[in-house]
Protein backbone atom coordinates (compact mmCIF):
# COMPACT_ATOMS: atom_id res chain seq x y z
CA UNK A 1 -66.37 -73.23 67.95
CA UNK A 2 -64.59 -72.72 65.09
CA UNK A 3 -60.50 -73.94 64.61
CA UNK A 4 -58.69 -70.89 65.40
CA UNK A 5 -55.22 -72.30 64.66
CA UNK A 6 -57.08 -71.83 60.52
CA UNK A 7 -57.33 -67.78 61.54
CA UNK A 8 -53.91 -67.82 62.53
CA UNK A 9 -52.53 -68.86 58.42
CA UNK A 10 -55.51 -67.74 56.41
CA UNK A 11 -56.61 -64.40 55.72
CA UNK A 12 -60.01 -62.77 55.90
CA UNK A 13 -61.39 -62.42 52.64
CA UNK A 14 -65.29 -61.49 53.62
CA UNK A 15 -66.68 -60.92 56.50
CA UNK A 16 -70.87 -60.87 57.02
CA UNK A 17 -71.98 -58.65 60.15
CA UNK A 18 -75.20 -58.69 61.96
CA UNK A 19 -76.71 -59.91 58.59
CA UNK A 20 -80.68 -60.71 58.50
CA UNK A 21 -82.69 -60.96 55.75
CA UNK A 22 -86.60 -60.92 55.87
CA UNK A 23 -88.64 -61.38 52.33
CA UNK A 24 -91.24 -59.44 51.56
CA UNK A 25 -94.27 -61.84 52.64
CA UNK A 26 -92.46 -61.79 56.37
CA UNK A 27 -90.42 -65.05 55.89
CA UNK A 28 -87.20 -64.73 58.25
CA UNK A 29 -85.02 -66.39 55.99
CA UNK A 30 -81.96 -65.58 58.10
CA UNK A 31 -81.55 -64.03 61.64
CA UNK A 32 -78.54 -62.36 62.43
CA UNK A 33 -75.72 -63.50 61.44
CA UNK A 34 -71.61 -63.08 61.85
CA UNK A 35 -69.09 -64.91 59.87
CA UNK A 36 -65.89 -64.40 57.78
CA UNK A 37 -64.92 -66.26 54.80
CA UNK A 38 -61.05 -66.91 54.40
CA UNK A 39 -58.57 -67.47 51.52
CA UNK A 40 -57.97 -70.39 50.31
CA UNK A 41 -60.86 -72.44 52.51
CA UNK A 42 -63.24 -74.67 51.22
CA UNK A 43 -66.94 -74.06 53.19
CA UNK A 44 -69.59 -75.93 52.96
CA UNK A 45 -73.05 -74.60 54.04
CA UNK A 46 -75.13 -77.82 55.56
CA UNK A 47 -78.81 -77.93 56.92
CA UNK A 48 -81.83 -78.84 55.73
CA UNK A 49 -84.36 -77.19 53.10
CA UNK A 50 -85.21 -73.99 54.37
CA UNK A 51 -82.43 -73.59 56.95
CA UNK A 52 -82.06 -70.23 54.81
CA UNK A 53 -78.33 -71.84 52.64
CA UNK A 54 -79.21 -70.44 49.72
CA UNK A 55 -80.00 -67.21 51.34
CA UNK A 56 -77.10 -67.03 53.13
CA UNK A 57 -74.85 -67.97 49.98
CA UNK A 58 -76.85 -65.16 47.56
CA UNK A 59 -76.47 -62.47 50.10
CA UNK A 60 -72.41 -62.78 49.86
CA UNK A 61 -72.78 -61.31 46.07
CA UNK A 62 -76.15 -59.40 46.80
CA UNK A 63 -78.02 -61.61 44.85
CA UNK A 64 -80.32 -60.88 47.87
CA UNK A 65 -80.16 -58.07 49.77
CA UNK A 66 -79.84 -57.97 53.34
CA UNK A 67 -82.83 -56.25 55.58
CA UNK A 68 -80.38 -55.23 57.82
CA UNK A 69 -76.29 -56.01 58.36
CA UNK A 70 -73.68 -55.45 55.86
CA UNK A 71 -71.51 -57.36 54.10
CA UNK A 72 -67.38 -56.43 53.66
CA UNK A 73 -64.81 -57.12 50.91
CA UNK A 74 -61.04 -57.18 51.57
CA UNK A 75 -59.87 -53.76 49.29
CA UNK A 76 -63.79 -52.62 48.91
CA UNK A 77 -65.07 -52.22 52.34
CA UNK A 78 -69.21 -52.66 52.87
CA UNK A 79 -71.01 -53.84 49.35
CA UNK A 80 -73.71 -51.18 48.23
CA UNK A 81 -75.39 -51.39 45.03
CA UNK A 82 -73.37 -49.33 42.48
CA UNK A 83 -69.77 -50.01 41.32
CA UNK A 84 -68.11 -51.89 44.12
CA UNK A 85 -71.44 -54.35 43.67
CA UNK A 86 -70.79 -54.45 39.85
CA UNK A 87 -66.81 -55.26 40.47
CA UNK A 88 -67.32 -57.81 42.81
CA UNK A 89 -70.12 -59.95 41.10
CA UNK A 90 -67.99 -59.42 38.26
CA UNK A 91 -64.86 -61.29 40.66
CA UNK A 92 -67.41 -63.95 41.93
CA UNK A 93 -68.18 -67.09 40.03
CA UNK A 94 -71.03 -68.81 40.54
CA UNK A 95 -72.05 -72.42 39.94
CA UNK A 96 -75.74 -73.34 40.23
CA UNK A 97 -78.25 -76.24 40.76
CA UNK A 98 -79.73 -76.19 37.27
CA UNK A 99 -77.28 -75.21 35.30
CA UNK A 100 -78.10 -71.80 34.04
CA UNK A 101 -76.73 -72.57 30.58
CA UNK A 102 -77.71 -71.52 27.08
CA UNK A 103 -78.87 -75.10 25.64
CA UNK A 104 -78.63 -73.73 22.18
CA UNK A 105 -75.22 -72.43 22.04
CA UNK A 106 -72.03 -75.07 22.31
CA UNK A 107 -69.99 -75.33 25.71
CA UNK A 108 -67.38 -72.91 24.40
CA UNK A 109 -70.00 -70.32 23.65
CA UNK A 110 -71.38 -70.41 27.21
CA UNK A 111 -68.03 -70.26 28.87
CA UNK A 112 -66.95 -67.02 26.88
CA UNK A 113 -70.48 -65.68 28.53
CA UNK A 114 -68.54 -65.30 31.79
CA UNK A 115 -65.90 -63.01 29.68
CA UNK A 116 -68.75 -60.26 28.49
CA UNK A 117 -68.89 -58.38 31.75
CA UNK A 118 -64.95 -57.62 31.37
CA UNK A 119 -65.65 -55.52 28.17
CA UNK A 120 -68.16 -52.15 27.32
CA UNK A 121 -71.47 -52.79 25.69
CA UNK A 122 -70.48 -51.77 22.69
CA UNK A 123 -67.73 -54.11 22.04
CA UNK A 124 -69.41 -57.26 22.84
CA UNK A 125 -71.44 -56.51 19.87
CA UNK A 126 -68.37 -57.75 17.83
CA UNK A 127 -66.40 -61.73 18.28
CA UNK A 128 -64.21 -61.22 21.77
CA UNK A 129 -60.64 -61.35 20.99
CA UNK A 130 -59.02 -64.75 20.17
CA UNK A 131 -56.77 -64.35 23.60
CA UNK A 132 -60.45 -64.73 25.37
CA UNK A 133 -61.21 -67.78 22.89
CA UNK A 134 -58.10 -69.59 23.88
CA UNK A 135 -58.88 -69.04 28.16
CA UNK A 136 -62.02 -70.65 27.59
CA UNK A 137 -60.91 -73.50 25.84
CA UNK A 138 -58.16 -73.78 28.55
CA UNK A 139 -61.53 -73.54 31.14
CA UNK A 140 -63.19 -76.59 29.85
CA UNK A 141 -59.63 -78.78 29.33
CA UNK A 142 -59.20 -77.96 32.99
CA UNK A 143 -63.00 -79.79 33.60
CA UNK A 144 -62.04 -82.58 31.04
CA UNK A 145 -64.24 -81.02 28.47
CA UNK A 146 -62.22 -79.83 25.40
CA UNK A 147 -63.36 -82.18 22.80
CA UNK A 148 -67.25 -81.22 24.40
CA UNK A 149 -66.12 -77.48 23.05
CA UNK A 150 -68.42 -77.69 20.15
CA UNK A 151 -71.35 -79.33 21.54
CA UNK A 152 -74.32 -77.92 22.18
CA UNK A 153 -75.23 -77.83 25.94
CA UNK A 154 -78.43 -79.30 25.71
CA UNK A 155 -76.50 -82.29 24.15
CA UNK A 156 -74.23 -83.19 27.62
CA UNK A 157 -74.92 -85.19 30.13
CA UNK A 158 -76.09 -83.07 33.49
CA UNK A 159 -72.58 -83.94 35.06
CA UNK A 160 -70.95 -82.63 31.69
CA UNK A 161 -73.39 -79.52 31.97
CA UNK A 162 -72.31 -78.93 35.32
CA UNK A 163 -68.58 -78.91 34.39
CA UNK A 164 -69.80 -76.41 31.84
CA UNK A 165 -70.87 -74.07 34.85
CA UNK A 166 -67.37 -74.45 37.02
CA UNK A 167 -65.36 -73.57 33.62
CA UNK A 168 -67.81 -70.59 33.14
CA UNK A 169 -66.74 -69.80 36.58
CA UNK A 170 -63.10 -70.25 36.68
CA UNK A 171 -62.79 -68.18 33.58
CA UNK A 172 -64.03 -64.92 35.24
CA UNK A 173 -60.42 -65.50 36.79
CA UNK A 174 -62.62 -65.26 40.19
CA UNK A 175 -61.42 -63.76 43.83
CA UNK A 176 -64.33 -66.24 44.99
CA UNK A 177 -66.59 -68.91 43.94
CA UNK A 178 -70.26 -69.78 45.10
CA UNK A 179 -71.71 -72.82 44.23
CA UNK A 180 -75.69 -73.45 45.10
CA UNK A 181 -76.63 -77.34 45.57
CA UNK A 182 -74.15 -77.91 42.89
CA UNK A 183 -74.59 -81.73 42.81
CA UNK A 184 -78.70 -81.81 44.18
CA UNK A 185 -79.47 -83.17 40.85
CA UNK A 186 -76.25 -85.29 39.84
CA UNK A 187 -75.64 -89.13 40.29
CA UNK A 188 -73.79 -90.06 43.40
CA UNK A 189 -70.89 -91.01 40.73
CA UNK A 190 -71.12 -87.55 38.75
CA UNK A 191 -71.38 -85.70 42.13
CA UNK A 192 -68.36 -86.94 43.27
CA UNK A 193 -66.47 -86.14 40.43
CA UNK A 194 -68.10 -82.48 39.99
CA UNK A 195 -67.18 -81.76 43.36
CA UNK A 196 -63.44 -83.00 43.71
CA UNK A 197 -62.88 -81.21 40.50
CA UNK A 198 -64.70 -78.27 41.79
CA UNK A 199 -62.78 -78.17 44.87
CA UNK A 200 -59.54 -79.35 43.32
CA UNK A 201 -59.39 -75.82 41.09
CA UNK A 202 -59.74 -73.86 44.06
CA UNK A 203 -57.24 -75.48 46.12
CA UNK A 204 -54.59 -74.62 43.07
CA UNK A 205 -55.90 -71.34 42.39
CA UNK A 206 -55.81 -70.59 45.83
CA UNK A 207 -59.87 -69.58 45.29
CA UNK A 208 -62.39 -69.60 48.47
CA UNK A 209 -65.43 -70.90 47.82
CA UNK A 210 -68.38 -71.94 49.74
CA UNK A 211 -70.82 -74.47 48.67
CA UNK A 212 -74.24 -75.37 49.85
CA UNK A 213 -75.21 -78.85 50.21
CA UNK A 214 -77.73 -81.31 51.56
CA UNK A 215 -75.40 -84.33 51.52
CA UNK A 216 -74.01 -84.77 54.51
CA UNK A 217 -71.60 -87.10 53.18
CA UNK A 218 -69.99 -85.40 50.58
CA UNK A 219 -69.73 -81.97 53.77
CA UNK A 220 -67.35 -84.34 55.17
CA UNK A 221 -65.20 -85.51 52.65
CA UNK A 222 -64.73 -81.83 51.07
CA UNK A 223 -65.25 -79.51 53.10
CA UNK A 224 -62.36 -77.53 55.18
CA UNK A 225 -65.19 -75.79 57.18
CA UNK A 226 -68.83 -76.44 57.42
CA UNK A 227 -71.44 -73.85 58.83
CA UNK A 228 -74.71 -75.28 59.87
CA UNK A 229 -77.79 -73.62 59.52
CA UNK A 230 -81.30 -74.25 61.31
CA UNK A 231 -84.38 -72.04 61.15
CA UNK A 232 -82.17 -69.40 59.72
CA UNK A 233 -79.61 -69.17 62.39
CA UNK A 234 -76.22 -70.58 62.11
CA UNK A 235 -75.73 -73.56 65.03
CA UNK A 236 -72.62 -74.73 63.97
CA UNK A 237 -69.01 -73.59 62.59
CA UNK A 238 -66.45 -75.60 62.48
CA UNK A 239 -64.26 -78.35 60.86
CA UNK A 240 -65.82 -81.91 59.56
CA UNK A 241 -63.93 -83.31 62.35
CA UNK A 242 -65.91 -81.51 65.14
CA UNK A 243 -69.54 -82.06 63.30
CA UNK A 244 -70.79 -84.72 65.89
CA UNK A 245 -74.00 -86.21 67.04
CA UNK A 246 -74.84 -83.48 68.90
CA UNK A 247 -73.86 -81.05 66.26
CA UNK A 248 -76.28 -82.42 63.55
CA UNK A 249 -78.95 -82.76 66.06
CA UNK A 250 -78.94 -78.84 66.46
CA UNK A 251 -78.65 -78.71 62.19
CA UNK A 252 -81.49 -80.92 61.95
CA UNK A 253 -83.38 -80.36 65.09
CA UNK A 254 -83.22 -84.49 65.76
């Protein structure tokens, strides 16, 4: 069961109801599902490949949409495509396995990416104001990357490209942050250290985030809340401190 005495300081930021999702070629990627994501918590989504994570973590921005169930926004109420959708992927950063940089263009060029969606087509077609420049150089000097600002991406190292993609993130000034195997293809050194500083932003910005992972290990150390996921239902939700033997047995059907 989940901590309660955690309901009882944090708000409810998101809330998923009755949500199932079904692809086209009749995969049940996730059955039914109810959860809320709170301020200010760090949750980690744990289980193994196809345990529908990455599902689950798209469907909290639409990035898939669910067959059936809705998801709910504190101050927007159920997310339909349309301009509550736009608003709120435009308030959600999102960090991803590979990257999703521009190779070509330096680390400062792919942060100020993040800014276009705050402006109309038409003036994007010009520089963005130097107020925008100076947030995204503050972005990477928060990830340890200023003097990276000039470089192209395809230059860094996967960690540095990585810290690339949280300072993209953080400067959408986000309400939340998703993350999607953040670390699947990082060092065990370079994971650690994209991770606390991941997690270490959103604990001062007071930013939710939830993260999928496969490493157990790292669920425990930085996680506030993990929700287990097997066969596309979710079999556990609680604190690291309550994810015992019998707990990952249901996660990993052991």
């Amino acid at each position: 069961m989940l901590d309660q005495t955690r309901t009882q300081i944090s708000s409810e930021f998101l809330s998923v109801k009755a949500v199932e999702v079904i692809y086209p070629n009749g995969t049940v990627a996730l059955k039914p599902v109810d959860l809320q994501i709170f301020d200010n918590e760090i949750t980690v989504l744990l289980g193994p490949s196809g345990a529908g994570k990455s599902t689950l973590l798209r469907v909290l921005n639409n990035l898939v949409s669910p067959t059936s169930g809705e998801v709910t926004v504190r101050g927007m109420g159920a997310l339909q495509p349309g301009s509550k959708l736009r608003i709120h992927r435009r308030n959600t950063g999102m960090v991803f396995q590979q990257h999703q940089l521009i190779g070509r263009l330096s680390a400062l060029q792919n942060v100020l990416l993040s800014r276009i969606g705050h402006f109309s087509s038409i003036r994007t077609l010009f520089p963005l104001p130097q107020t925008e420049r100076r947030w995204a150089l503050e972005c990477l000097e928060r990830v340890g990357l200023m003097e990276k600002a000039l470089s192209r991406c395809d230059a860094l190292s996967g960690g540095q490209q990585q810290r690339v993609g949280i300072a993209r993130a953080i400067a959408q000034h986000p309400n939340l942050i998703l993350a999607d195997e953040p670390v699947a293809s990082l060092d065990p050194a370079s994971s650690e250290r994209v991770l606390g500083m991941l997690l270490d932003i959103c604990k001062q910005d007071n930013i939710p985030a939830v993260i999928s992972l496969h490493q157990l290990e790292y669920a425990r150390k930085f996680a506030d809340r993990i929700i287990g996921l097997s066969n596309g239902l979710v079999v556990f939700d609680g604190p690291p401190s309550l994810l015992d033997d019998k707990a990952l047995k249901n996660i990993y059907n052991a």
